[in-house]
Protein backbone atom coordinates (compact mmCIF):
# COMPACT_ATOMS: atom_id res chain seq x y z
CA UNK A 1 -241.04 -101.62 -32.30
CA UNK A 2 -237.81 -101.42 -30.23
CA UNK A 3 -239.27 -99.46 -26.20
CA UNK A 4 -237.68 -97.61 -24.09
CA UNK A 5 -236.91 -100.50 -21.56
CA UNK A 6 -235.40 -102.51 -24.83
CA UNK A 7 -232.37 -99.86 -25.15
CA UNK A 8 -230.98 -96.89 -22.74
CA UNK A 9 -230.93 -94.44 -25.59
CA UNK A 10 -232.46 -93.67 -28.54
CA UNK A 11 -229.76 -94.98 -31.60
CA UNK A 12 -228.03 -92.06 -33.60
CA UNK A 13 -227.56 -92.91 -37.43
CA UNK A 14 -223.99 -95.01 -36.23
CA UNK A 15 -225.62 -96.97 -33.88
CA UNK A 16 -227.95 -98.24 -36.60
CA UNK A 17 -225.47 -99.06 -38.67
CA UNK A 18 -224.18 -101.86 -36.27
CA UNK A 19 -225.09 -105.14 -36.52
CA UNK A 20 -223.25 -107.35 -33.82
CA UNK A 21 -222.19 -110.47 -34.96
CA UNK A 22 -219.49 -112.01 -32.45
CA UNK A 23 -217.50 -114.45 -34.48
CA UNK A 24 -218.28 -113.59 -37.55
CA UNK A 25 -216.73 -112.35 -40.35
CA UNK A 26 -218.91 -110.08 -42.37
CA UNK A 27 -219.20 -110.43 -46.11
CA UNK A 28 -217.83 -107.28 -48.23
CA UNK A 29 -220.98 -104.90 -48.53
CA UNK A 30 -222.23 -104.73 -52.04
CA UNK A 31 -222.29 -100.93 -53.25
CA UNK A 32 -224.96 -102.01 -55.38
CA UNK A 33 -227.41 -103.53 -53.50
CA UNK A 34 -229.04 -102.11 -49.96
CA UNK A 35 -229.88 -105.44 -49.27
CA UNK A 36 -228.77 -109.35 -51.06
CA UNK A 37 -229.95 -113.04 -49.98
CA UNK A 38 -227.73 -116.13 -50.48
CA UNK A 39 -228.93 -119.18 -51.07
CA UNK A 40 -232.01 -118.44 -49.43
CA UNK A 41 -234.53 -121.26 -48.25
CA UNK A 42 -237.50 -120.51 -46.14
CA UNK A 43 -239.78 -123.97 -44.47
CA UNK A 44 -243.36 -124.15 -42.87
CA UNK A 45 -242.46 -126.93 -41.10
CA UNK A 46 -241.39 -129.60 -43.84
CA UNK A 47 -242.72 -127.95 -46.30
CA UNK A 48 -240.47 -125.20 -48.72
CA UNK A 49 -241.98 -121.96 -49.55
CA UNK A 50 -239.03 -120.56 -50.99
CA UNK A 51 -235.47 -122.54 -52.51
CA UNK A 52 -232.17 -121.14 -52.87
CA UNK A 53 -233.24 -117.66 -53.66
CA UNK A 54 -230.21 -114.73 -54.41
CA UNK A 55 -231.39 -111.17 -55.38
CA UNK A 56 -230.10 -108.23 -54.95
CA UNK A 57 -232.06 -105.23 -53.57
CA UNK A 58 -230.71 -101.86 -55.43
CA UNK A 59 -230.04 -98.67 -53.62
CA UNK A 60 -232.96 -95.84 -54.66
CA UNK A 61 -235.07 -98.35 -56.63
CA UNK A 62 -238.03 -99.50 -56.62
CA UNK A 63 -238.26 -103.55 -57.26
CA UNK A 64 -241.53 -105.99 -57.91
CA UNK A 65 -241.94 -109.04 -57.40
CA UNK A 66 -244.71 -110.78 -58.78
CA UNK A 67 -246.08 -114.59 -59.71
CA UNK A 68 -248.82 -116.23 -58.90
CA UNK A 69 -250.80 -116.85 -55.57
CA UNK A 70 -248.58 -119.22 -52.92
CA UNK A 71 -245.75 -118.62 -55.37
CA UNK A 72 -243.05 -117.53 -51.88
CA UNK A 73 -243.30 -113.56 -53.01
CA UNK A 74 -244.68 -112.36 -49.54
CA UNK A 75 -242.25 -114.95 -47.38
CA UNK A 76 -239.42 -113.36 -49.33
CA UNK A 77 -240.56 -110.53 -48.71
CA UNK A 78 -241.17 -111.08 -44.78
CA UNK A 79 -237.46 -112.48 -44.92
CA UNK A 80 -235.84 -109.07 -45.59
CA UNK A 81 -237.48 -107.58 -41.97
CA UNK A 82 -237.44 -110.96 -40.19
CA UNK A 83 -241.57 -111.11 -40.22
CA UNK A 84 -241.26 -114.81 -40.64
CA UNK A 85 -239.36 -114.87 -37.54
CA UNK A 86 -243.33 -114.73 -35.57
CA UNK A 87 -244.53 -117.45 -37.44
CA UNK A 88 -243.28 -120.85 -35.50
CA UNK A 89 -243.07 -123.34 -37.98
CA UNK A 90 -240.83 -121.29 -39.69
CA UNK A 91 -237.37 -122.05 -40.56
CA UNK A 92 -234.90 -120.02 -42.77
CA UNK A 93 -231.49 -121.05 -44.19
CA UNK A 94 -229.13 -118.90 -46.20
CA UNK A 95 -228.52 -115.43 -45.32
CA UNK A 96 -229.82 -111.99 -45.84
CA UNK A 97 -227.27 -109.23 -45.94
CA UNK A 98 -227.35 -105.52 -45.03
CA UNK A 99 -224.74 -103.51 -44.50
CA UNK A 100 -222.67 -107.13 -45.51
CA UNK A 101 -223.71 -108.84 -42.47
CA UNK A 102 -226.57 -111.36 -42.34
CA UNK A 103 -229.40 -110.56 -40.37
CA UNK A 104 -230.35 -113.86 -39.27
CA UNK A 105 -226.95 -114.40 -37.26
CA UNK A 106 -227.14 -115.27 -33.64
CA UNK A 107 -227.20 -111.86 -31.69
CA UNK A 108 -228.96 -109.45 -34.41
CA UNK A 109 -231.90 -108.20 -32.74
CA UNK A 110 -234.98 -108.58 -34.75
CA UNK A 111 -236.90 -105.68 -32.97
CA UNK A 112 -233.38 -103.28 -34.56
CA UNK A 113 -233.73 -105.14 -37.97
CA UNK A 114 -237.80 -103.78 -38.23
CA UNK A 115 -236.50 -100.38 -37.17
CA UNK A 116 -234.66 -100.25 -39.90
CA UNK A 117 -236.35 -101.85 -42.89
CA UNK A 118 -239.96 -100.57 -42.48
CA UNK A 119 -243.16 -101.87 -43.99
CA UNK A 120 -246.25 -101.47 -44.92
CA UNK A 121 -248.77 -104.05 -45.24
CA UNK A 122 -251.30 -105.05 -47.44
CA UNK A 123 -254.40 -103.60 -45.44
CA UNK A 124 -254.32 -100.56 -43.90
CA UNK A 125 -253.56 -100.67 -40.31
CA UNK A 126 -254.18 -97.61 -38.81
CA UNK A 127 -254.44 -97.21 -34.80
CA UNK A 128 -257.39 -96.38 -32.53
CA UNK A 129 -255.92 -92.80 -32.34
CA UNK A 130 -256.00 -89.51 -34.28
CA UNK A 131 -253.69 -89.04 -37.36
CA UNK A 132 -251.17 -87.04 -35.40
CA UNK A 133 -250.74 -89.73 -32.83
CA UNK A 134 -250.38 -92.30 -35.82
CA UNK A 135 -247.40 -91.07 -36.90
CA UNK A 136 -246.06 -89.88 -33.84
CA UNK A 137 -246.36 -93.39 -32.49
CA UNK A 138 -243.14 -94.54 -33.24
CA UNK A 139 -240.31 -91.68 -32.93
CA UNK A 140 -242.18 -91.33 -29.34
CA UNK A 141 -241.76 -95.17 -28.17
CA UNK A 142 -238.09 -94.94 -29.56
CA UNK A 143 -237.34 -92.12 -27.32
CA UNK A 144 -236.25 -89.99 -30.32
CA UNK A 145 -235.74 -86.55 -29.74
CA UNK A 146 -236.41 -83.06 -32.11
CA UNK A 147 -239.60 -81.21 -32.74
CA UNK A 148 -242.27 -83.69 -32.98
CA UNK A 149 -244.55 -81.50 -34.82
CA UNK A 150 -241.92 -80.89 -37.50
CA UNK A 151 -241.81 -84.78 -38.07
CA UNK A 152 -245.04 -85.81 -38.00
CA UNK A 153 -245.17 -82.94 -40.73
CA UNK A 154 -242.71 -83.72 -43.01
CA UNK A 155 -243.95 -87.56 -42.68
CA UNK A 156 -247.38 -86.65 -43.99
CA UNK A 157 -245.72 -84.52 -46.59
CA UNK A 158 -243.59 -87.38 -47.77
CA UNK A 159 -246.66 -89.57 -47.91
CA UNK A 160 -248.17 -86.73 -49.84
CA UNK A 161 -251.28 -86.85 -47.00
CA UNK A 162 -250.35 -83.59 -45.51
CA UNK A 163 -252.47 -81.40 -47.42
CA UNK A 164 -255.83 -83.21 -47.24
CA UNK A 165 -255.01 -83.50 -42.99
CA UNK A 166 -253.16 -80.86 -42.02
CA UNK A 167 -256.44 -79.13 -40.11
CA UNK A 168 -257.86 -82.04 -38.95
CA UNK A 169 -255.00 -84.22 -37.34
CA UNK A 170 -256.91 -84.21 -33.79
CA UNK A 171 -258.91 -86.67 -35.61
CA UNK A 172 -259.57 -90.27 -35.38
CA UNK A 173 -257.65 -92.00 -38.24
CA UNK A 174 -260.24 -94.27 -38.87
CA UNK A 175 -261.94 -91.13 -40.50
CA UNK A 176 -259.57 -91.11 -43.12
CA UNK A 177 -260.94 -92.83 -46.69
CA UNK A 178 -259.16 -96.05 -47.64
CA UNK A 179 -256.39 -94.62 -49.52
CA UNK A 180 -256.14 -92.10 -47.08
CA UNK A 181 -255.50 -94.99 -44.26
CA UNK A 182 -252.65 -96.52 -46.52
CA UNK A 183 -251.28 -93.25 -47.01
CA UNK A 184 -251.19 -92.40 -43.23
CA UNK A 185 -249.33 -95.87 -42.64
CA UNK A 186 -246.66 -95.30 -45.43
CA UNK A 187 -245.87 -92.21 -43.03
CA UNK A 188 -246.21 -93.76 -39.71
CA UNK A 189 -243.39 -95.89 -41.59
CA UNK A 190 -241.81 -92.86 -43.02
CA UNK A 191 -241.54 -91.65 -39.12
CA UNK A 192 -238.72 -93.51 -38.26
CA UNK A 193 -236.57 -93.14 -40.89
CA UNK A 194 -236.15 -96.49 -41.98
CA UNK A 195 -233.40 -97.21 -44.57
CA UNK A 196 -235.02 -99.47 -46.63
CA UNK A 197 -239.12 -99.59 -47.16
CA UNK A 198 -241.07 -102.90 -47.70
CA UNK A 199 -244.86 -102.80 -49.02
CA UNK A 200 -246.85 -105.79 -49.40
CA UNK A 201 -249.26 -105.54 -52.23
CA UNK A 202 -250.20 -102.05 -50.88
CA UNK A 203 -252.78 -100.59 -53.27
CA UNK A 204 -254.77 -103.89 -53.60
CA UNK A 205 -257.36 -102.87 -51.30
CA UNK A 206 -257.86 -99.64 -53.10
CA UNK A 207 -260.26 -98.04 -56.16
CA UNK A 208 -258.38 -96.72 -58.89
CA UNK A 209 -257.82 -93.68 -58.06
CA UNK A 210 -256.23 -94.13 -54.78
CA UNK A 211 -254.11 -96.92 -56.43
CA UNK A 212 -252.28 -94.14 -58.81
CA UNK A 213 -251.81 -91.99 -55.67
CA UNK A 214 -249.80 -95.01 -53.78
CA UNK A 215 -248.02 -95.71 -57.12
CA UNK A 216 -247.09 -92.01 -57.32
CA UNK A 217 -245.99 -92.37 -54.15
CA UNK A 218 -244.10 -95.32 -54.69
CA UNK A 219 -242.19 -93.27 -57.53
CA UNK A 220 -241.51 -90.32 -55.60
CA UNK A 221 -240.12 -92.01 -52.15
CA UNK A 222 -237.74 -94.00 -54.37
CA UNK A 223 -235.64 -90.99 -55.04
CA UNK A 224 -234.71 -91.41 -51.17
CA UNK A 225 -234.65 -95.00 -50.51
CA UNK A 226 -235.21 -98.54 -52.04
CA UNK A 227 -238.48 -99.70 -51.69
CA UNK A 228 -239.89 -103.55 -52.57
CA UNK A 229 -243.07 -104.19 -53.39
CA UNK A 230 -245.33 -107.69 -53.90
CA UNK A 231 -247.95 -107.06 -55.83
CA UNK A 232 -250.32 -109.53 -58.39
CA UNK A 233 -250.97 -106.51 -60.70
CA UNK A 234 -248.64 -106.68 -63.29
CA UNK A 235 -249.34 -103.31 -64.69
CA UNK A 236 -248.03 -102.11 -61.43
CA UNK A 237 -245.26 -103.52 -61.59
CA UNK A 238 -244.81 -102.07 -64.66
CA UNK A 239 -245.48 -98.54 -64.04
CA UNK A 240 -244.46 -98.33 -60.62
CA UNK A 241 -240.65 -100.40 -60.68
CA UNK A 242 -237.15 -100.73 -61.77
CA UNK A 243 -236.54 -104.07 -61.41
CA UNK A 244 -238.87 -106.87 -61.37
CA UNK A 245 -238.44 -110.58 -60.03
CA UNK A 246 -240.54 -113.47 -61.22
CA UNK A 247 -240.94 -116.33 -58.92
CA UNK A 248 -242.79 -119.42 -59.20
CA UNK A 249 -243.60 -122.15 -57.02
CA UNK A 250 -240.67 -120.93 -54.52
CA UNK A 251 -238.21 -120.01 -57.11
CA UNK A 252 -236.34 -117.02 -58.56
CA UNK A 253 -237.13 -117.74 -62.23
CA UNK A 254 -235.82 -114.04 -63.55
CA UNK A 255 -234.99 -110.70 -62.06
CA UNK A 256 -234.23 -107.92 -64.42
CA UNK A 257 -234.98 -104.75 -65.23
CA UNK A 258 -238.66 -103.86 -65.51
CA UNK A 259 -238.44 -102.82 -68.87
CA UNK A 260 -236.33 -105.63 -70.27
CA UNK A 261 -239.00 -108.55 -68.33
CA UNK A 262 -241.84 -107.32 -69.42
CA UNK A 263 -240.24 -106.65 -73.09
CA UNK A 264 -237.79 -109.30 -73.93
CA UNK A 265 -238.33 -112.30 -71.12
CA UNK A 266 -235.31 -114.68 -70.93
CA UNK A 267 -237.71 -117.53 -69.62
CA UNK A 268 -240.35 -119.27 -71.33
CA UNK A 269 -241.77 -119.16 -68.02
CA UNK A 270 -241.72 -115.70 -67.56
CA UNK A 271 -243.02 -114.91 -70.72
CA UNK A 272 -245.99 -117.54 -70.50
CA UNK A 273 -247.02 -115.94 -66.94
CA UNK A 274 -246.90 -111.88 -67.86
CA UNK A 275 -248.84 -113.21 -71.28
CA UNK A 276 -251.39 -114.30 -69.08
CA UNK A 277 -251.41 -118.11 -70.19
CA UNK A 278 -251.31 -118.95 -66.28
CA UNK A 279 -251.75 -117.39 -62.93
């Protein structure tokens, strides 16, 4: 999260659509895509977790990726916020564009890039604080101004958590059931307004029941922005996305529309992993 003492005023809407990259030229923005890697390669030290990766991320659309465990879907996933950025052994080469402009370019602040492209990870993370607090947490860190209570509201709403809390948000959010937690998160997320939302396998933890609520979820916040998801439950995929990518031992293998992967695959690969021959 980007404080107070990181920034003299809270960023309006054209602030946050700045990215300053002294001496560089910035590539055309797609109108397609909300977000695009080049040539993307991501290394633990010598070793690759992800080669020469492109994909582009659609505007209002939700997009899977899926393959098997240590397959690169959650470092590709971590590149599109800079995550990997915490881990030290890390080093990333290619670019990741938003707004045309790469994100890993000398002088883009990390801290601005999270702001931005939110996310939600694969356990539920609530704070030690009630639910109000939870979401209030980061529109009051950021300095932003407006009536608090009417954004913690329509947060909750948009995580559709607002009717099951509304007379109880004075309370602990560890009170919440599991789902419940996730839920709360998605809006904490939801609270800044981020332009793009990331989830890493975020119903995994969860009994049926609360999974269809998160994929309903998914469904409904993808009229308003693009969302990505990892997830190893290829049924998921298929119910809750667009577009799904396929990757497999650090490579794209085939990105295409949900529908047409799961139906038609272009690679034997593809096909021999959704057929459940390995994985």
């Amino acid at each position: 999260m980007v404080t107070k003492k990181e920034r003299e005023a809270p960023p309006t809407p054209a602030q946050r659509v700045t990215l300053p990259e002294p001496a560089q030229a910035a590539a055309p923005p797609s109108a397609d895509f909300a977000l695009e890697t080049v040539d993307l390669s991501v290394h633990y030290g010598p070793r690759p977790a992800i080669q020469h990766v492109e994909i582009g991320i659609r505007h209002r659309t939700v997009t899977a990726i899926i393959g098997p465990s240590g397959c690169g879907k959650s470092t590709l996933l971590r590149c599109f916020n800079r995550m990997n950025d915490l881990i030290p052994t890390c080093r990333i080469e290619g670019k990741v564009l938003f707004h045309g402009q790469n994100i890993y370019y000398p002088g883009v602040d990390a801290t601005e890039i999270r702001y931005r492209i939110g996310m939600v990870f694969q356990k539920a993370n609530p704070f030690p604080k009630p639910i109000y607090d939870n979401v209030a947490f980061g529109p009051r860190i950021n300095g932003l101004h407006g009536n608090l209570d009417e954004l913690v509201e329509r947060s909750l709403r948009r995580a559709a958590l607002w009717d099951e809390v509304k007379d109880r948000l004075k309370h602990s959010a560890f009170a919440l059931s599991g789902g419940q937690q996730q839920r709360l998160c998605i809006a904490r997320a939801l609270a800044i307004e981020p332009e793009v939302l990331l989830m890493d396998e975020p119903a995994s933890a969860l009994d049926p029941t609360a999974t269809a609520r998160i994929e309903d979820l998914i469904r409904e916040l993808a009229g308003e922005i693009p969302i990505v998801i990892v997830t190893h439950n290829m049924q998921q995929a298929a119910r809750a996305s667009d577009m799904t990518a396929f990757m497999l031992a650090g490579s794209l293998i085939e990105y295409s529309s949900t529908n047409d992967l799961f139906t038609n695959p272009k690679e034997e690969r593809t096909e021999a992993y959704i057929t459940g021959r390995f994985g």
